[in-house]
N, C-alpha and C. Protein backbone atom coordinates (compact mmCIF):
# COMPACT_ATOMS: atom_id res chain seq x y z
N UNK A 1 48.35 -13.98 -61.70
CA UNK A 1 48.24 -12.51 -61.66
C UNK A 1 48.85 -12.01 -60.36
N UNK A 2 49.84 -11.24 -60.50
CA UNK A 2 50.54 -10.67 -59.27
C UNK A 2 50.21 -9.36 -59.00
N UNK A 3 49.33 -8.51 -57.75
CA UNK A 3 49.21 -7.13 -57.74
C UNK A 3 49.83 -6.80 -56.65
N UNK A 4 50.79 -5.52 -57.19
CA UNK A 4 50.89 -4.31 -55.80
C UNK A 4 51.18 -3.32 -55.52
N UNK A 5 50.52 -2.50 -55.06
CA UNK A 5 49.77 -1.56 -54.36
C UNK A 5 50.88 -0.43 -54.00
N UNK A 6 50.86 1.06 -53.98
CA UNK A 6 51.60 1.89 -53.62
C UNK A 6 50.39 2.80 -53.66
N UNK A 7 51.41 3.82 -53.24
CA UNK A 7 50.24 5.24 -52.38
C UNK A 7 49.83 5.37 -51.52
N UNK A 8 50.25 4.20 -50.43
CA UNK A 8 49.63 4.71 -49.02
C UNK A 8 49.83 5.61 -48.25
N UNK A 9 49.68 5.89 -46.68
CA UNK A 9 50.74 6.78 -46.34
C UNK A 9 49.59 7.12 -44.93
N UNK A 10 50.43 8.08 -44.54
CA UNK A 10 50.06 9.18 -43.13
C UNK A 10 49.34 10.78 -44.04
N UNK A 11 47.67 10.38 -43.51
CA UNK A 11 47.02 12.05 -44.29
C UNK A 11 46.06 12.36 -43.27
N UNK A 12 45.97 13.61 -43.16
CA UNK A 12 44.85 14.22 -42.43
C UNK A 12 43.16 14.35 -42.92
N UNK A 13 42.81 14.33 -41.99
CA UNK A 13 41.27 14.25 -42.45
C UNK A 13 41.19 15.34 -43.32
N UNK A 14 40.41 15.13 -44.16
CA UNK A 14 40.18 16.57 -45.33
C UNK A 14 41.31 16.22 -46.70
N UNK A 15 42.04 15.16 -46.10
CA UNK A 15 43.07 15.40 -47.76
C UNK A 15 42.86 14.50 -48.56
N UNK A 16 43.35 14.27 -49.65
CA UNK A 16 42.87 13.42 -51.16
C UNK A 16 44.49 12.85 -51.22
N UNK A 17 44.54 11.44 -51.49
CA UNK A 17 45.24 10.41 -52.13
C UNK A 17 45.02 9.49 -53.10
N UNK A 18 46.03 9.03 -53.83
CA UNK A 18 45.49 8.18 -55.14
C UNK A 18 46.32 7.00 -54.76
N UNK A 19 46.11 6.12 -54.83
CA UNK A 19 46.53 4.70 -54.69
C UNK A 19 46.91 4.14 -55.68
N UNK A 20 48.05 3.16 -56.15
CA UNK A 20 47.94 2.59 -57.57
C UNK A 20 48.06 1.07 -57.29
N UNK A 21 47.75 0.26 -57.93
CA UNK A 21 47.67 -1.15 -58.30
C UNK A 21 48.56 -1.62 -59.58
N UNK A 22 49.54 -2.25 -59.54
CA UNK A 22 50.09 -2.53 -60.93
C UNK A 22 49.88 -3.76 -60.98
N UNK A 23 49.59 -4.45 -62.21
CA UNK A 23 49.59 -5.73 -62.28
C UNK A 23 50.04 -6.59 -63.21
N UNK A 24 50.46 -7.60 -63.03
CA UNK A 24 51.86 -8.08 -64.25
C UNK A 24 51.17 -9.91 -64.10
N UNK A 25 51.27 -10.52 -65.32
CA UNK A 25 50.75 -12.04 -65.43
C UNK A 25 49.61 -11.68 -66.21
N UNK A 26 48.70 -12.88 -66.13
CA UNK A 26 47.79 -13.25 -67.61
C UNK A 26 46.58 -12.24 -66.86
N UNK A 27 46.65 -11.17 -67.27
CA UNK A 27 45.41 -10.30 -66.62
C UNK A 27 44.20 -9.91 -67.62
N UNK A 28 44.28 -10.75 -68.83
CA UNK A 28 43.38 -10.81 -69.93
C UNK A 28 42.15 -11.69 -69.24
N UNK A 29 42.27 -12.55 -68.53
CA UNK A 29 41.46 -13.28 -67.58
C UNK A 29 40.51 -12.55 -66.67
N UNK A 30 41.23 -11.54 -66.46
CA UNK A 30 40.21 -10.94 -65.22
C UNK A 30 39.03 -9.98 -65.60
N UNK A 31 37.89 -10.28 -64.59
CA UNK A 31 36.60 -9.75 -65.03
C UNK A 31 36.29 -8.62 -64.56
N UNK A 32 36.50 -8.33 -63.23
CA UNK A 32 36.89 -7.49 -62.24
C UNK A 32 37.58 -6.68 -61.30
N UNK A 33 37.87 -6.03 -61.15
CA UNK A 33 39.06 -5.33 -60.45
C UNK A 33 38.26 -4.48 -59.21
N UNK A 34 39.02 -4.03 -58.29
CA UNK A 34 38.36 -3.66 -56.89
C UNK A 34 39.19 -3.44 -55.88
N UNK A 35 38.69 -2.46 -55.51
CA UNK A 35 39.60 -2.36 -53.92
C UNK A 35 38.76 -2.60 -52.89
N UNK A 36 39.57 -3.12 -51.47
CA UNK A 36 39.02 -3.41 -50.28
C UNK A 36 39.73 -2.52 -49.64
N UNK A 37 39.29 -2.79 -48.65
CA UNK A 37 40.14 -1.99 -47.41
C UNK A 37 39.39 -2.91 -45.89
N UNK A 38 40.65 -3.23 -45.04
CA UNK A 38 40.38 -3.69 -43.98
C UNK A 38 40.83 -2.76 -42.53
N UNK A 39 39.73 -2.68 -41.74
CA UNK A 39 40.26 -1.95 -40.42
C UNK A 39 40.41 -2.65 -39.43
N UNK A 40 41.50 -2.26 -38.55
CA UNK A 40 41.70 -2.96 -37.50
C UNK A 40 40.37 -3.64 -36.68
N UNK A 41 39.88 -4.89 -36.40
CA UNK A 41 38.87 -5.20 -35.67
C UNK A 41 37.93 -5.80 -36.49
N UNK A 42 37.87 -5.47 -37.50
CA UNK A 42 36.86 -5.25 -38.75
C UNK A 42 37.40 -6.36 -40.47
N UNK A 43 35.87 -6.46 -40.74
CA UNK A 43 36.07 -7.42 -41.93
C UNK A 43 36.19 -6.83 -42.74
N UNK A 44 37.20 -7.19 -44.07
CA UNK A 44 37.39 -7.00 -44.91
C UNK A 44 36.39 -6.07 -46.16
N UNK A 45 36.14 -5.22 -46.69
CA UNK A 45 34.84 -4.94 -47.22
C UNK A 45 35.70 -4.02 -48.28
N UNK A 46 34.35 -3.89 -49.26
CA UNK A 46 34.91 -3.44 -51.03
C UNK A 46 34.35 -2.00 -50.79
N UNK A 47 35.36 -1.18 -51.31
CA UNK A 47 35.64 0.22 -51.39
C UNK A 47 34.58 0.84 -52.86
N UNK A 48 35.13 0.11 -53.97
CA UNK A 48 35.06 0.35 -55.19
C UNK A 48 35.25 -0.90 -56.26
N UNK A 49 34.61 -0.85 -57.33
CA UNK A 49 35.09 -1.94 -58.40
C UNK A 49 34.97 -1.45 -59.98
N UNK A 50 35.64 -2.06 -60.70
CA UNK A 50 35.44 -1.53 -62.12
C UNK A 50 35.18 -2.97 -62.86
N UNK A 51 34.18 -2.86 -63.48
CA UNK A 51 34.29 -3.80 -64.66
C UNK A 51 35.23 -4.25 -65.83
N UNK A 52 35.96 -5.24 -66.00
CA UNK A 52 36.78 -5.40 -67.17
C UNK A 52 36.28 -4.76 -68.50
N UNK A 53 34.95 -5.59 -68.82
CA UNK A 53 34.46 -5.39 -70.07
C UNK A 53 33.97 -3.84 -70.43
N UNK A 54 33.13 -3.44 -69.67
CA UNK A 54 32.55 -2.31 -70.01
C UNK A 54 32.68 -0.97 -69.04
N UNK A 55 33.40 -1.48 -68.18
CA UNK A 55 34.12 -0.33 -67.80
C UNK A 55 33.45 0.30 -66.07
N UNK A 56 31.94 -0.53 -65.93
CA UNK A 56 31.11 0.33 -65.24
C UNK A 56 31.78 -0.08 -63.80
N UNK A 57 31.00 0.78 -62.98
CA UNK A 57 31.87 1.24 -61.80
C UNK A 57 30.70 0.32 -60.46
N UNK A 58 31.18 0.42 -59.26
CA UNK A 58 30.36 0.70 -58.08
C UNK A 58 31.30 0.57 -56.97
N UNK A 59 30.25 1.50 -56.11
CA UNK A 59 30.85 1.73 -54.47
C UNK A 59 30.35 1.82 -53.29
N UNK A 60 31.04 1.80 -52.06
CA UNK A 60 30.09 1.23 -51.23
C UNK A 60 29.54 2.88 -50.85
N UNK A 61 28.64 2.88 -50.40
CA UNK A 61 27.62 3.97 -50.03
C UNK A 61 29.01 4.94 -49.15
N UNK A 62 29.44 4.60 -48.54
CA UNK A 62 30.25 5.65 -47.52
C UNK A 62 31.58 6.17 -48.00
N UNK A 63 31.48 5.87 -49.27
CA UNK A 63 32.62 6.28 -50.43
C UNK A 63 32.03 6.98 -51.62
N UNK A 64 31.14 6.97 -51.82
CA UNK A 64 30.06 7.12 -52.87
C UNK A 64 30.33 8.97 -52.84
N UNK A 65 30.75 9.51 -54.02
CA UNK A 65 31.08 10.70 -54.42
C UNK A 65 32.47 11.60 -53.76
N UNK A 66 33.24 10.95 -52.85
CA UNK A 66 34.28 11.04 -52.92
C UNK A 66 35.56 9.95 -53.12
N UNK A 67 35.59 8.94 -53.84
CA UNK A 67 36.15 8.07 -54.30
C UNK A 67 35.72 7.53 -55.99
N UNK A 68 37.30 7.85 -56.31
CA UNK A 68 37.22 7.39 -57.84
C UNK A 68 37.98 6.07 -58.28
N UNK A 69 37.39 5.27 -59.06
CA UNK A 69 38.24 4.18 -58.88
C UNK A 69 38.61 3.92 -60.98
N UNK A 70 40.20 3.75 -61.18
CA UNK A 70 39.93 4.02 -62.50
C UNK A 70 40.93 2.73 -63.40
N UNK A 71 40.88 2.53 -64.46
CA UNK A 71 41.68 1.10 -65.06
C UNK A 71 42.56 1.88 -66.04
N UNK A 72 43.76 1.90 -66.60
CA UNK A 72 44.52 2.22 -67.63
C UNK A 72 44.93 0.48 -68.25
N UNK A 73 44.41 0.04 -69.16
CA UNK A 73 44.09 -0.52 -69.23
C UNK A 73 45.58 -1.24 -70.00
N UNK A 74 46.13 -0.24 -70.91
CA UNK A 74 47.77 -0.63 -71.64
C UNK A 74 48.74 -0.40 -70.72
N UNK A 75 48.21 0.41 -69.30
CA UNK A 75 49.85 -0.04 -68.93
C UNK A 75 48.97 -0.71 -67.54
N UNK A 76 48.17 -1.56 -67.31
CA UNK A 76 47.85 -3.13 -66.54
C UNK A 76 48.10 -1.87 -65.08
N UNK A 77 47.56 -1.00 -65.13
CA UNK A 77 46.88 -0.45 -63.86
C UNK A 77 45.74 -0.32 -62.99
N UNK A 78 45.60 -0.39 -61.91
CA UNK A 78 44.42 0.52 -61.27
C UNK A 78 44.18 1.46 -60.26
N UNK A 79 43.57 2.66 -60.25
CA UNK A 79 43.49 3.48 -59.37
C UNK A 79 42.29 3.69 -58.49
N UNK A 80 42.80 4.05 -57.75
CA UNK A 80 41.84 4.45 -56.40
C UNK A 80 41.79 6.11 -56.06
N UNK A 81 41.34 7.25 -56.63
CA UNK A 81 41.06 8.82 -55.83
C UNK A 81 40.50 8.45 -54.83
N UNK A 82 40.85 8.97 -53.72
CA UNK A 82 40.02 9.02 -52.63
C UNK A 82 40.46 10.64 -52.06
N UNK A 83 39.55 11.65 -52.22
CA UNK A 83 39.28 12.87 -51.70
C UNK A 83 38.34 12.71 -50.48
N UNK A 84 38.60 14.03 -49.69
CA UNK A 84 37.95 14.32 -48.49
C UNK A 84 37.98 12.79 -47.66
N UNK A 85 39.14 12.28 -47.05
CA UNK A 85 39.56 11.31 -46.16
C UNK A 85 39.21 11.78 -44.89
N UNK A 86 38.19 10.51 -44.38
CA UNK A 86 37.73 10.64 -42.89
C UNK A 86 38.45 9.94 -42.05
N UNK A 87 38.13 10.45 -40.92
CA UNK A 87 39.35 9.74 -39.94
C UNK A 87 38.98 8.10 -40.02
N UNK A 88 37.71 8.00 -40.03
CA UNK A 88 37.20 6.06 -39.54
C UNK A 88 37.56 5.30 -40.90
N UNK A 89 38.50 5.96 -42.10
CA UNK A 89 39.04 5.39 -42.93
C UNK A 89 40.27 4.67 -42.74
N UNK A 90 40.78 4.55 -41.47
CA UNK A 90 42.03 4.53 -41.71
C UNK A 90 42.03 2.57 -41.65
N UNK A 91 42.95 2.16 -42.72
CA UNK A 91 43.02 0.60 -42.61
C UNK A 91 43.92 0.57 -43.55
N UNK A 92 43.80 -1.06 -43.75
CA UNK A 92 44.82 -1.58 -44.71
C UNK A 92 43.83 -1.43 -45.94
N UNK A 93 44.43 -1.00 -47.32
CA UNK A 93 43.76 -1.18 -48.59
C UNK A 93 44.41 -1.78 -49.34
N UNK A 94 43.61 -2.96 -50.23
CA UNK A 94 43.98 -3.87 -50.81
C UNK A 94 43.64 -3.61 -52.20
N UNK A 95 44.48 -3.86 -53.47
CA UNK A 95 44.06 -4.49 -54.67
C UNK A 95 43.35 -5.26 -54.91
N UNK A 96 42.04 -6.11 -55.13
CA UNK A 96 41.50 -7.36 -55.62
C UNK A 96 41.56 -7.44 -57.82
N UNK A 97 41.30 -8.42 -57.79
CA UNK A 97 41.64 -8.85 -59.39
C UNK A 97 40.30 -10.23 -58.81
N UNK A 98 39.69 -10.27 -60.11
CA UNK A 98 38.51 -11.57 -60.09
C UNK A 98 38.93 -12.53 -61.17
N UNK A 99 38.74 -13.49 -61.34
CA UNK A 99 38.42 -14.08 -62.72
C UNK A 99 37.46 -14.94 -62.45
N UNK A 100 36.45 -14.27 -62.96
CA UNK A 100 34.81 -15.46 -62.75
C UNK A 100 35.18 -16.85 -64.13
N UNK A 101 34.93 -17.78 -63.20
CA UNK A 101 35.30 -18.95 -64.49
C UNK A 101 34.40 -19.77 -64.56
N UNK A 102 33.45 -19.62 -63.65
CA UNK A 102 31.81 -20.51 -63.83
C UNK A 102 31.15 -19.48 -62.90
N UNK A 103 29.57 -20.73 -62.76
CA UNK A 103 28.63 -20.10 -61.81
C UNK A 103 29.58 -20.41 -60.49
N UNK A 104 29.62 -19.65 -59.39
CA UNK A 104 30.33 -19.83 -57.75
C UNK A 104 31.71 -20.16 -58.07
N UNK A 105 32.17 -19.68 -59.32
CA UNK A 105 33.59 -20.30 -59.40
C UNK A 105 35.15 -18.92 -59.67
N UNK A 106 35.06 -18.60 -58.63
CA UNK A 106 36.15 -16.91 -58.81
C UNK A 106 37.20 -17.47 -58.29
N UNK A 107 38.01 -17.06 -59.07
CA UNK A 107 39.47 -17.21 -58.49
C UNK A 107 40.10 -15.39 -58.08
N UNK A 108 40.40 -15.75 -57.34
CA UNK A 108 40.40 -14.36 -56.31
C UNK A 108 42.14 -13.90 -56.35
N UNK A 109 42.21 -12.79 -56.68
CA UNK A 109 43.98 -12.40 -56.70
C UNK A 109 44.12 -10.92 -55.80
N UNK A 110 44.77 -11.38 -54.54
CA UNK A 110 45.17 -10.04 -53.56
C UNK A 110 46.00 -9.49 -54.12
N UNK A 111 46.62 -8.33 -53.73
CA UNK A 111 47.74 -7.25 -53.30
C UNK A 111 48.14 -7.87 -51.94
N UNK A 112 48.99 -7.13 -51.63
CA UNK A 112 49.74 -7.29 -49.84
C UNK A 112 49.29 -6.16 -49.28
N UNK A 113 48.77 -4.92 -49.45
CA UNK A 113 47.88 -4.15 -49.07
C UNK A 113 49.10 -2.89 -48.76
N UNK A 114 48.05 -1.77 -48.26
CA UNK A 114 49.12 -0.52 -48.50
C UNK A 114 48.60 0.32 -46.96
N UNK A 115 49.23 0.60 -46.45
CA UNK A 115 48.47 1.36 -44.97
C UNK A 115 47.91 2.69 -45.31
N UNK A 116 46.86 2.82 -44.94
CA UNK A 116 46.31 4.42 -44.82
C UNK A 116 45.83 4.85 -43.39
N UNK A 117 46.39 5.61 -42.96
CA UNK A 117 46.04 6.51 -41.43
C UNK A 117 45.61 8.03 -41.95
N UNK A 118 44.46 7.94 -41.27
CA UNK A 118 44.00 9.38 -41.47
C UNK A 118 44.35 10.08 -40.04
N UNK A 119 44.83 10.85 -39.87
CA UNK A 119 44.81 12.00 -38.60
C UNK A 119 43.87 12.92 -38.51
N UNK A 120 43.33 13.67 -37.28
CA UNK A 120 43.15 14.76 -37.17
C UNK A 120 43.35 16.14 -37.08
């Protein structure tokens, strides 16, 4: 499974961007889909995720009602809304792809990640 990522960019605090994920290879496999985002200094941590099967969502609390995260599922996409961008957002954001294949057993598929700088 190969993903990557467009939509990054230079935005001011207060503005809304959508991110996309395309993904091409055997993506019938995957259980999960998700974005991270990493900040300079800082570990890696999950933005948002969508379920393969049923569609359901979650996010991390400091994204929670201004971030939408969405699957088109025939043309092997995923999106990220992110409205009302705070400045302590600014990092690298990544694509993730899962494929759970046992108990403790994920095979994990990055993006190369996309820069986001928020300004003031």
């Amino acid at each position: 499974v190969q993903l990557v990522e467009s939509g990054g960019g230079l935005v001011q605090a207060g503005d809304s961007l959508r991110l996309s994920c395309a993904a091409s290879g055997t993506t019938s496999s995957i259980n999960a889909w998700g974005w991270y985002r990493q900040a300079p200094g800082k570990q890696r941590e999950l933005v948002a995720g969508i379920a393969s099967g049923d569609g359901s969502t979650n996010y991390a609390d400091s994204v929670k009602g201004r971030f939408t995260i969405s699957r088109d599922k025939a043309k092997n996409m995923v999106y990220l809304q992110m409205n009302n961008l705070k400045l302590g957002e600014k990092a690298v954001y990544y694509c993730h792809a899962g494929d759970v294949r046992g108990v403790r057993r994920v095979v994990h598929y990055w993006g190369q990640g996309t820069q986001i700088t928020v300004s003031s």
